[in-house]
Protein backbone atom coordinates (compact mmCIF):
# COMPACT_ATOMS: atom_id res chain seq x y z
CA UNK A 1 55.99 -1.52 -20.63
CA UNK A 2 56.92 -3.36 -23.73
CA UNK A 3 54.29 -1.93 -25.51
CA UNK A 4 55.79 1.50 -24.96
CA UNK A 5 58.90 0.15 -25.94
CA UNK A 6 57.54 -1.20 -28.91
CA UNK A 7 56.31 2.15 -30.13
CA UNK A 8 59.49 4.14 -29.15
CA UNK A 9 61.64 1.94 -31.59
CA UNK A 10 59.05 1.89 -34.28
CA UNK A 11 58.71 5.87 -34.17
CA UNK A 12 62.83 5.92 -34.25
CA UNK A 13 62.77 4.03 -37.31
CA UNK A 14 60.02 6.79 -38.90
CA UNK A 15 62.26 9.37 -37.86
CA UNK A 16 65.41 8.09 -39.48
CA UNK A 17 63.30 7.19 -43.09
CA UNK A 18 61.69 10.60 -42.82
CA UNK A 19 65.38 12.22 -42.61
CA UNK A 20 66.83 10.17 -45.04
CA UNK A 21 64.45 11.43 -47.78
CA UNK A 22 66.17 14.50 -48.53
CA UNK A 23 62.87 15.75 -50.91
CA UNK A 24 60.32 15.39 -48.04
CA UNK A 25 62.94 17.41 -45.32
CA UNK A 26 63.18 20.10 -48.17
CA UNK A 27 59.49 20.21 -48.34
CA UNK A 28 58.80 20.55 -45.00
CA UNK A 29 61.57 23.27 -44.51
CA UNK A 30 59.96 25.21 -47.72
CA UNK A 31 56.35 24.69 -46.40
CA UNK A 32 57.60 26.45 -42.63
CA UNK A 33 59.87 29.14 -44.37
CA UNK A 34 59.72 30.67 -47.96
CA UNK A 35 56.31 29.82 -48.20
CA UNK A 36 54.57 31.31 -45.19
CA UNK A 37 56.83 34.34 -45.78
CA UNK A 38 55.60 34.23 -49.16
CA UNK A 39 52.18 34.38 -48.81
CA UNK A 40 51.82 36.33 -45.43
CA UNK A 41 53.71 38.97 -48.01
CA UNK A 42 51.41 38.66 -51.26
CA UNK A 43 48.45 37.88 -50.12
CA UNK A 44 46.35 40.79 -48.85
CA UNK A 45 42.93 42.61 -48.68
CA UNK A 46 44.84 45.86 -49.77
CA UNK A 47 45.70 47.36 -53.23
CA UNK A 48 49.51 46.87 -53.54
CA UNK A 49 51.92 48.97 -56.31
CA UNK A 50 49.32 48.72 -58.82
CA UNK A 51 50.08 50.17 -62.47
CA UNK A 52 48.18 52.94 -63.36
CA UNK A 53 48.67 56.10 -66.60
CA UNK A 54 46.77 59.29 -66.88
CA UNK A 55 45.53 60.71 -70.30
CA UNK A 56 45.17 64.59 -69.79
CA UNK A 57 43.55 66.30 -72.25
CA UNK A 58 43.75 69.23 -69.86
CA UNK A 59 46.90 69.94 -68.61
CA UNK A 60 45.73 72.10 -66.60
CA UNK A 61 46.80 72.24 -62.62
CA UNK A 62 44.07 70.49 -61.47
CA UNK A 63 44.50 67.65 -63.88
CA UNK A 64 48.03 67.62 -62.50
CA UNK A 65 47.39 67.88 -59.07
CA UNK A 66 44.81 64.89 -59.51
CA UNK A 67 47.70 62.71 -60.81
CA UNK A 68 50.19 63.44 -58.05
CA UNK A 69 47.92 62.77 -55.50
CA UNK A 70 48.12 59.03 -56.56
CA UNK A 71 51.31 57.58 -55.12
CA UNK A 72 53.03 54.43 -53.66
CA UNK A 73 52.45 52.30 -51.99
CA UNK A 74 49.67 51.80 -53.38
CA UNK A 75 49.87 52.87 -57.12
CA UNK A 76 53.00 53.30 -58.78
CA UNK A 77 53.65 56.71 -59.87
CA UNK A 78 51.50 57.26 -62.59
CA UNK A 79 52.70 57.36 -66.23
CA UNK A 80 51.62 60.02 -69.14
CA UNK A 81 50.46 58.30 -71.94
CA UNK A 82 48.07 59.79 -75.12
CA UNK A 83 44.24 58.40 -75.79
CA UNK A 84 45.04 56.39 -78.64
CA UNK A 85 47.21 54.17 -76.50
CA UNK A 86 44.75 53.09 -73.92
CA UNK A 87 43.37 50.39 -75.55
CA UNK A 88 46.83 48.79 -76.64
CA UNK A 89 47.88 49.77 -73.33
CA UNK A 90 45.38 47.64 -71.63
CA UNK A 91 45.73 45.00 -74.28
CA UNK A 92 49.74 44.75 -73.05
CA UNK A 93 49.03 44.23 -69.66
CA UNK A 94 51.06 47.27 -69.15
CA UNK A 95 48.70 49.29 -66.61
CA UNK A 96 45.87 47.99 -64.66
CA UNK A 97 43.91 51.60 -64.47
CA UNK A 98 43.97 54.09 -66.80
CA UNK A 99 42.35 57.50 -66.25
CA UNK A 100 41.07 59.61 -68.99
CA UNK A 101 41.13 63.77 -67.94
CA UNK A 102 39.02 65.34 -70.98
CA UNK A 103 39.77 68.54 -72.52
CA UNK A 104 38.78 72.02 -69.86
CA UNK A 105 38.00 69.65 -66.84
CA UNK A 106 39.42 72.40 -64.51
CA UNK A 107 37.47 75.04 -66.04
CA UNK A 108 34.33 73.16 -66.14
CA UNK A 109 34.67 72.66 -62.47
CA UNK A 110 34.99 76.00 -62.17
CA UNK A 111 32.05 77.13 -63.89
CA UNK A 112 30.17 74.70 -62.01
CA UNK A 113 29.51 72.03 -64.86
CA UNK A 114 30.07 68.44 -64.02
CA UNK A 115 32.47 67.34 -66.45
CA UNK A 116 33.17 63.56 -66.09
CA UNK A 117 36.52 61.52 -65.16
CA UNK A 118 36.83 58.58 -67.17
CA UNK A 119 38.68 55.22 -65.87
CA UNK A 120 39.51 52.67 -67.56
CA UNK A 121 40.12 49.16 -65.05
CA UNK A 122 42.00 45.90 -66.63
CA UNK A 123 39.57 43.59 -64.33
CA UNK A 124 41.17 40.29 -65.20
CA UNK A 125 43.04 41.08 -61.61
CA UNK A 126 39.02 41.47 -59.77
CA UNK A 127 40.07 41.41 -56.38
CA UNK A 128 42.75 44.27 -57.23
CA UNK A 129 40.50 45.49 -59.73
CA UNK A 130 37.47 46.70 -57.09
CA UNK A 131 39.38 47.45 -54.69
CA UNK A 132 41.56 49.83 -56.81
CA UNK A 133 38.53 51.77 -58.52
CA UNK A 134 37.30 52.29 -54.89
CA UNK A 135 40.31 53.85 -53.55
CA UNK A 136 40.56 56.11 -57.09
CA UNK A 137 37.28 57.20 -57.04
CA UNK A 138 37.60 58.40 -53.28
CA UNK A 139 41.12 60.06 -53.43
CA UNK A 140 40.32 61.89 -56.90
CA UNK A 141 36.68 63.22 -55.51
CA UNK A 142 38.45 64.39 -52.50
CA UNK A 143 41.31 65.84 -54.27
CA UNK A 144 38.21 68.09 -56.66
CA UNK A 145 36.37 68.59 -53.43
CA UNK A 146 39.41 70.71 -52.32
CA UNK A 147 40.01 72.27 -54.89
CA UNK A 148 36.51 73.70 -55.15
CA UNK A 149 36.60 74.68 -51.41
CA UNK A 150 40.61 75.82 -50.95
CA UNK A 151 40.54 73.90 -47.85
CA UNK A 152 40.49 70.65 -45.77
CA UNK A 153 37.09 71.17 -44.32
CA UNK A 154 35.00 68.28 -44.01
CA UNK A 155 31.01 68.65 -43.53
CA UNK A 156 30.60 67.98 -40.06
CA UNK A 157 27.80 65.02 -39.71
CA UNK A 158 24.92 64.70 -37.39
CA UNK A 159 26.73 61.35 -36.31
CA UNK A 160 30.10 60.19 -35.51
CA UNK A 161 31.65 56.87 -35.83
CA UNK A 162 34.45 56.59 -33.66
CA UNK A 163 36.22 53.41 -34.48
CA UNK A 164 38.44 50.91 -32.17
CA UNK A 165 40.45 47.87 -33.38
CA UNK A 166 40.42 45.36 -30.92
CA UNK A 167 43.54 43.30 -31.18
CA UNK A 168 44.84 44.54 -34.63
CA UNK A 169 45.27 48.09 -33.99
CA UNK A 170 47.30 49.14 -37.18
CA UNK A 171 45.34 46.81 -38.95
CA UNK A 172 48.11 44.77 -40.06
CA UNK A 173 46.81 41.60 -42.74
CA UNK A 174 50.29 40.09 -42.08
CA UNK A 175 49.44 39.54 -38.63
CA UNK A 176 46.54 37.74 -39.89
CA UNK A 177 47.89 35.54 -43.07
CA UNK A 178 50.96 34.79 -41.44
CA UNK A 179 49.50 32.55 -38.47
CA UNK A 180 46.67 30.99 -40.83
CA UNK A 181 49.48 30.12 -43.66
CA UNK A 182 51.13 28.29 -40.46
CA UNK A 183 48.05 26.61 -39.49
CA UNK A 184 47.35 25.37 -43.10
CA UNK A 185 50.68 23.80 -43.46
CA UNK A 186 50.34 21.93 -40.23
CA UNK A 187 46.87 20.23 -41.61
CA UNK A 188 48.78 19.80 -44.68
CA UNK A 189 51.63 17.92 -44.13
CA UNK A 190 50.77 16.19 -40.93
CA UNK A 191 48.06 14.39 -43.31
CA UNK A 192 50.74 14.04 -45.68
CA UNK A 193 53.28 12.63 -43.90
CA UNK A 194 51.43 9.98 -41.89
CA UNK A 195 49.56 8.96 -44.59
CA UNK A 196 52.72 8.38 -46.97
CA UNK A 197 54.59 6.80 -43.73
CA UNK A 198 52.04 3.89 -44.08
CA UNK A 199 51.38 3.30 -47.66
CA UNK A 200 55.14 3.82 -47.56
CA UNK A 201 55.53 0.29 -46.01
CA UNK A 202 53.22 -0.96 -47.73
CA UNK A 203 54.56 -0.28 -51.57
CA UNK A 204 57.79 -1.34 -49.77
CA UNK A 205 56.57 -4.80 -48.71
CA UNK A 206 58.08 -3.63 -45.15
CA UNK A 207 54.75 -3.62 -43.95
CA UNK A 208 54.59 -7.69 -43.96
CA UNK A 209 58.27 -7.73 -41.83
CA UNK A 210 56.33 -5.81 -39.34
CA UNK A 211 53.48 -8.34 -39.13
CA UNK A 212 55.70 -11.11 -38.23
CA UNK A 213 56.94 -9.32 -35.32
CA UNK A 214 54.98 -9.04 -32.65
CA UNK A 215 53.87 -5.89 -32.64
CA UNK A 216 49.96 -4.83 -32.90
CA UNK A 217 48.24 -2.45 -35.23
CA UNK A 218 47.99 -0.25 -32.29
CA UNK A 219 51.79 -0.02 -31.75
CA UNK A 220 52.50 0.65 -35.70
CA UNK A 221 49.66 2.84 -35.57
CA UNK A 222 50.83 5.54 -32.86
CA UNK A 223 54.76 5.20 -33.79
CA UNK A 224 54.16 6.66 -37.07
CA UNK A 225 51.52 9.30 -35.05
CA UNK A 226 53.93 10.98 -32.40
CA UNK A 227 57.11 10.26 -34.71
CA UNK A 228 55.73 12.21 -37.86
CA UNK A 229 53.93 14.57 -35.35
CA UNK A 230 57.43 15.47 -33.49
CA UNK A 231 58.80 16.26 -37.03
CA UNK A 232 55.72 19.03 -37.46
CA UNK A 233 55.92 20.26 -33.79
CA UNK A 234 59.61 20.92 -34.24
CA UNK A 235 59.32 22.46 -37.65
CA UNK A 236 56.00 24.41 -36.22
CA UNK A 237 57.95 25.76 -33.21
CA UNK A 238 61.11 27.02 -35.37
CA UNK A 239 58.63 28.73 -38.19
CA UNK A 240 56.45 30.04 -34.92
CA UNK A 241 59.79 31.80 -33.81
CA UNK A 242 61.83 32.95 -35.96
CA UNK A 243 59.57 32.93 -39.69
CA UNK A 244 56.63 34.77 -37.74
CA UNK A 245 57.75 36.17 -34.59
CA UNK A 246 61.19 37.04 -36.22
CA UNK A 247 61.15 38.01 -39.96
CA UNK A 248 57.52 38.72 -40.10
CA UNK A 249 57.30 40.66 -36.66
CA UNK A 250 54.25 39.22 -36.16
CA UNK A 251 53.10 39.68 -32.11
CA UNK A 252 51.64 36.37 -30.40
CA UNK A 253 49.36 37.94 -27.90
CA UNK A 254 48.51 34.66 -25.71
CA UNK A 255 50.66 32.08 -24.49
CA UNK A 256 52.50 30.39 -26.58
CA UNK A 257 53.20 27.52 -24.16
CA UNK A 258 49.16 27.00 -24.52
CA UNK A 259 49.46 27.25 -27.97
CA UNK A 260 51.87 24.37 -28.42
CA UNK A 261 50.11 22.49 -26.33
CA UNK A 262 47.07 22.80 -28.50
CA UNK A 263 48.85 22.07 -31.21
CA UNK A 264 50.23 18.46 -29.88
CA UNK A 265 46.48 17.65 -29.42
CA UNK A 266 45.61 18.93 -33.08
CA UNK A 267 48.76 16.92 -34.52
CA UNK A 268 46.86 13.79 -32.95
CA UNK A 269 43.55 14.38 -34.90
CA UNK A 270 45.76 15.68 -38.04
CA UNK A 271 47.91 12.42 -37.90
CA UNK A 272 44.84 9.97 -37.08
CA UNK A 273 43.25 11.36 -39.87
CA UNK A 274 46.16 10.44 -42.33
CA UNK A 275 46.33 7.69 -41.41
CA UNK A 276 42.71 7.03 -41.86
CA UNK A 277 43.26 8.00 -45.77
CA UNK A 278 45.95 5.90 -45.72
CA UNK A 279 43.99 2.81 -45.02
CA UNK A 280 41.43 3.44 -47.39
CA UNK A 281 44.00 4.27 -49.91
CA UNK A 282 45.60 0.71 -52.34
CA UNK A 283 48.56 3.51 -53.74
CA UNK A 284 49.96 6.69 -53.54
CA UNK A 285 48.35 7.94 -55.88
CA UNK A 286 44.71 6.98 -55.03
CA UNK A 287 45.94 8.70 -51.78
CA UNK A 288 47.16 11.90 -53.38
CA UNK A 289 43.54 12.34 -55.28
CA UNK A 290 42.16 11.57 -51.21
CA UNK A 291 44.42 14.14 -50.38
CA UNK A 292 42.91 16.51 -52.50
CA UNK A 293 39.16 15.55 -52.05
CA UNK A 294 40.32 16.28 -47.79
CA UNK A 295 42.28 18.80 -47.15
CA UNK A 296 41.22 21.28 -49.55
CA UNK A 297 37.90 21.02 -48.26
CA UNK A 298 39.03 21.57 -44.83
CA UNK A 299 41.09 24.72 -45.33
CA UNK A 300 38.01 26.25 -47.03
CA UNK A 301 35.56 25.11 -44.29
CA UNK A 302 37.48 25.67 -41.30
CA UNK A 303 37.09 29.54 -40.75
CA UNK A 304 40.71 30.60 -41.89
CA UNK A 305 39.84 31.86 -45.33
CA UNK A 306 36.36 32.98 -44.42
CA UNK A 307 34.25 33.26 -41.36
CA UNK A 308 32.41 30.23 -40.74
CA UNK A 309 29.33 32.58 -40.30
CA UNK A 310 29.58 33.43 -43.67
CA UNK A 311 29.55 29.88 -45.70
CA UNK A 312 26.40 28.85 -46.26
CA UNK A 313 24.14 27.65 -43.95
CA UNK A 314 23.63 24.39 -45.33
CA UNK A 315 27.42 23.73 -45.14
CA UNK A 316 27.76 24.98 -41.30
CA UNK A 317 26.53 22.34 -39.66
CA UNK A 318 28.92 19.94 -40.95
CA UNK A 319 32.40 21.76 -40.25
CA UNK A 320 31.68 20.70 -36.83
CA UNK A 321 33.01 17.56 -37.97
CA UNK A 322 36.87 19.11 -38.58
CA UNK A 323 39.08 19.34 -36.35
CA UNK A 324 40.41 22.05 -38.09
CA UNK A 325 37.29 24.34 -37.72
CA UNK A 326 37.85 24.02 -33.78
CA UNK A 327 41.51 24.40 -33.65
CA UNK A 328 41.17 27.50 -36.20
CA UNK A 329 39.27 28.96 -33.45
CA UNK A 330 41.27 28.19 -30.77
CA UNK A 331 44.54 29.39 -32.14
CA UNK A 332 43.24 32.61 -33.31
CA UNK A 333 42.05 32.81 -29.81
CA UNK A 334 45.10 32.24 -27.98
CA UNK A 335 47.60 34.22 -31.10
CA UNK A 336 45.39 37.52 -31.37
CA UNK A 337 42.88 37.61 -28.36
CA UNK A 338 45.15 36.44 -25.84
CA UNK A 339 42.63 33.65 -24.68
CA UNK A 340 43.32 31.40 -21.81
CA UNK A 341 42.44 28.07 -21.28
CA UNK A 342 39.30 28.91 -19.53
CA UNK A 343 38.26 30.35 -22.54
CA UNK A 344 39.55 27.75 -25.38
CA UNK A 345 38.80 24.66 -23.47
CA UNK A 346 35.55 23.68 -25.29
CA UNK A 347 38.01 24.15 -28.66
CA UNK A 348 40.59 21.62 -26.86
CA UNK A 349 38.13 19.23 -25.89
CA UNK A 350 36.50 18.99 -29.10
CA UNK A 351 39.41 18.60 -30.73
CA UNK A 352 40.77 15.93 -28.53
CA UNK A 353 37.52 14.08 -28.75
CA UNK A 354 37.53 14.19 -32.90
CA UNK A 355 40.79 13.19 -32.74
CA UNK A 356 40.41 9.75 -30.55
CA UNK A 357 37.30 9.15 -33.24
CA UNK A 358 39.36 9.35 -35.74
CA UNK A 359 42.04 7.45 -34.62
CA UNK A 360 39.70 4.69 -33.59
CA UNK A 361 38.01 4.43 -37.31
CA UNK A 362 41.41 4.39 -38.65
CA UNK A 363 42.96 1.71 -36.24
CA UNK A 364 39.79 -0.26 -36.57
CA UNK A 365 40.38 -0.19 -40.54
CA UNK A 366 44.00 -0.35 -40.19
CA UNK A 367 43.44 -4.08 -37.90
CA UNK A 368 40.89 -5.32 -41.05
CA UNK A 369 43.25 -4.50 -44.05
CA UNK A 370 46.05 -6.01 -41.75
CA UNK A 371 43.62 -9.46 -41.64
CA UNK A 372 43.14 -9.22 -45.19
CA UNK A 373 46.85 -9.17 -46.11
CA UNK A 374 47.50 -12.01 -44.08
């Protein structure tokens, strides 16, 4: 019983140093706010407003029809500018496509010549870049291809692909970058926080008051684990509810009572492994350059950014290793697919299992460099 005690006083103590550092509490509210609604709102796999002109050396009504049928939201309303300006144009940054209608386009089409559409792409912006010349060249061949016919008709096909999104119907990325941008910030500043919360006392010196009580490495070891990890779960729960489910409108399919729950048991492996850094670590900033040699890693590797099927092979094997990889998987689970438990279990048990590893490696080190200082 006193060891329980032990740790409830300790973690009461983390709490009240975490709150009194005003610049870690504005972190954490920025991390679960502005900047999941930030990037759930930037990032995407869609062209978005992009800047585009027209030369027309036709002005004819096809030329004009071909530059109204570019609109928002995904261009900007296209601009009239002359060929000589292209270049300086593109040099400006002012427009990202420019497309170049030569003299008698429409009455080449007419006469059954294929005159040819020049575009001009500013691919500094590639990902905006491909996906913009894409969507061009299918909306302008289109737009010629009813002209030519007066009519909608499409060529019927010997085939048809009738497609059905499962779980996404409308196809919505925010539903998408809005719970992985809350998963990354929970690896994030989990690590963070546990791992400063020790090296904290030890750049303090508050670290040797606490070996002359008598308290083990074990007690110091899971106060600063369930105090830091409350701080998350709270700040996790209020960002779930009203940053995603509220502003965002973002629909949690599963339960979110199994959700949380799997998140208390990631928080464990996510602290443990902070802590683990933190005991390897002599200073902050030997920690911050651990910091970046771990987590980055993980958020690429864990199936968030990209499918773990498509890293490469040699990689695969080893995100097995992350607890992140497994609790990816079994949040995306519960948030889109609406898993239950008797689907995500292997996901919770690997991730309790990883966790208690870690932990163990990190008290074991914790105990040595405890020896050592004494």
């Amino acid at each position: 019983m006193r060891v329980w005690s032990n740790i409830f006083w300790l973690g009461t103590k983390e709490l009240r140093s975490v709150f009194s550092d005003y610049a870690m509490l504005a972190l954490i509210v920025w991390a679960f706010s502005f900047s999941i609604y930030i990037r759930s709102n930037s990032i995407g796999e869609t062209i978005n407003n992009a800047t585009i002109a027209f030369v027309d050396e036709d002005r004819s009504a096809l030329s004009a029809h071909l530059r109204n049928a570019l609109y928002p939201p995904y261009f900007k309303l296209p601009e009239l500018i002359e060929a000589h300006e292209v270049d300086e144009a593109l040099n400006q940054n002012r427009f990202m496509f420019v497309v170049e209608v030569p003299p008698r386009f429409e009455a080449d089409i007419r006469q059954g010549r294929n005159p040819v559409l020049k575009l001009n792409i500013d691919a500094t912006a590639i990902m905006q870049a491909s996906l913009g010349a894409g969507y061009i060249n299918n909306i302008l061949a289109a737009e010629v291809q009813h002209f030519l016919k007066r009519s909608d008709e499409v060529t019927a096909l010997p085939v048809k692909l009738v497609m059905r999104r499962a779980f996404n119907p409308n196809d919505e990325k925010i539903w998408f970058t809005s719970i992985v941008a809350l998963l990354d910030q929970i690896s994030i500043l989990t690590i963070v926080l546990t791992g400063a919360a020790l090296l904290r006392e030890r750049e303090h010196g508050t670290i040797q008051h606490l070996m002359v009580m008598p308290l083990t490495p074990f007690e110091i070891a899971v106060a600063k684990v369930w105090a830091n990890g409350l701080i998350i779960l709270v700040a996790f729960m209020l960002s779930l509810f009203i940053v995603v489910e509220g502003l965002l409108d973002v629909h949690i399919a599963g339960s979110k009572f199994l959700l949380l729950m799997g998140t208390v048991i990631y928080l464990f492996a996510a602290a443990a492994i902070g802590i683990f850094l933190a005991t390897i670590a002599r200073s902050m900033a030997q920690f911050a350059l651990l910091m970046m040699m771990t987590i980055l890693p993980m958020m690429m590797l864990s199936g968030g950014m990209s499918p773990i099927e498509s890293q490469p092979e040699i990689i695969q094997p080893f995100t097995w290793l992350l607890p992140s990889r497994h609790y990816i998987a079994f949040a995306q689970a519960v948030a889109f697919r609406g898993a239950g438990l008797d689907i995500v279990w292997p996901q919770v048990v690997i991730v309790s299992g990883l966790g208690l590893a870690f932990f163990g490696g990190s008290l074991a080190l914790f105990r040595r460099s405890l020896e050592v200082a004494e």
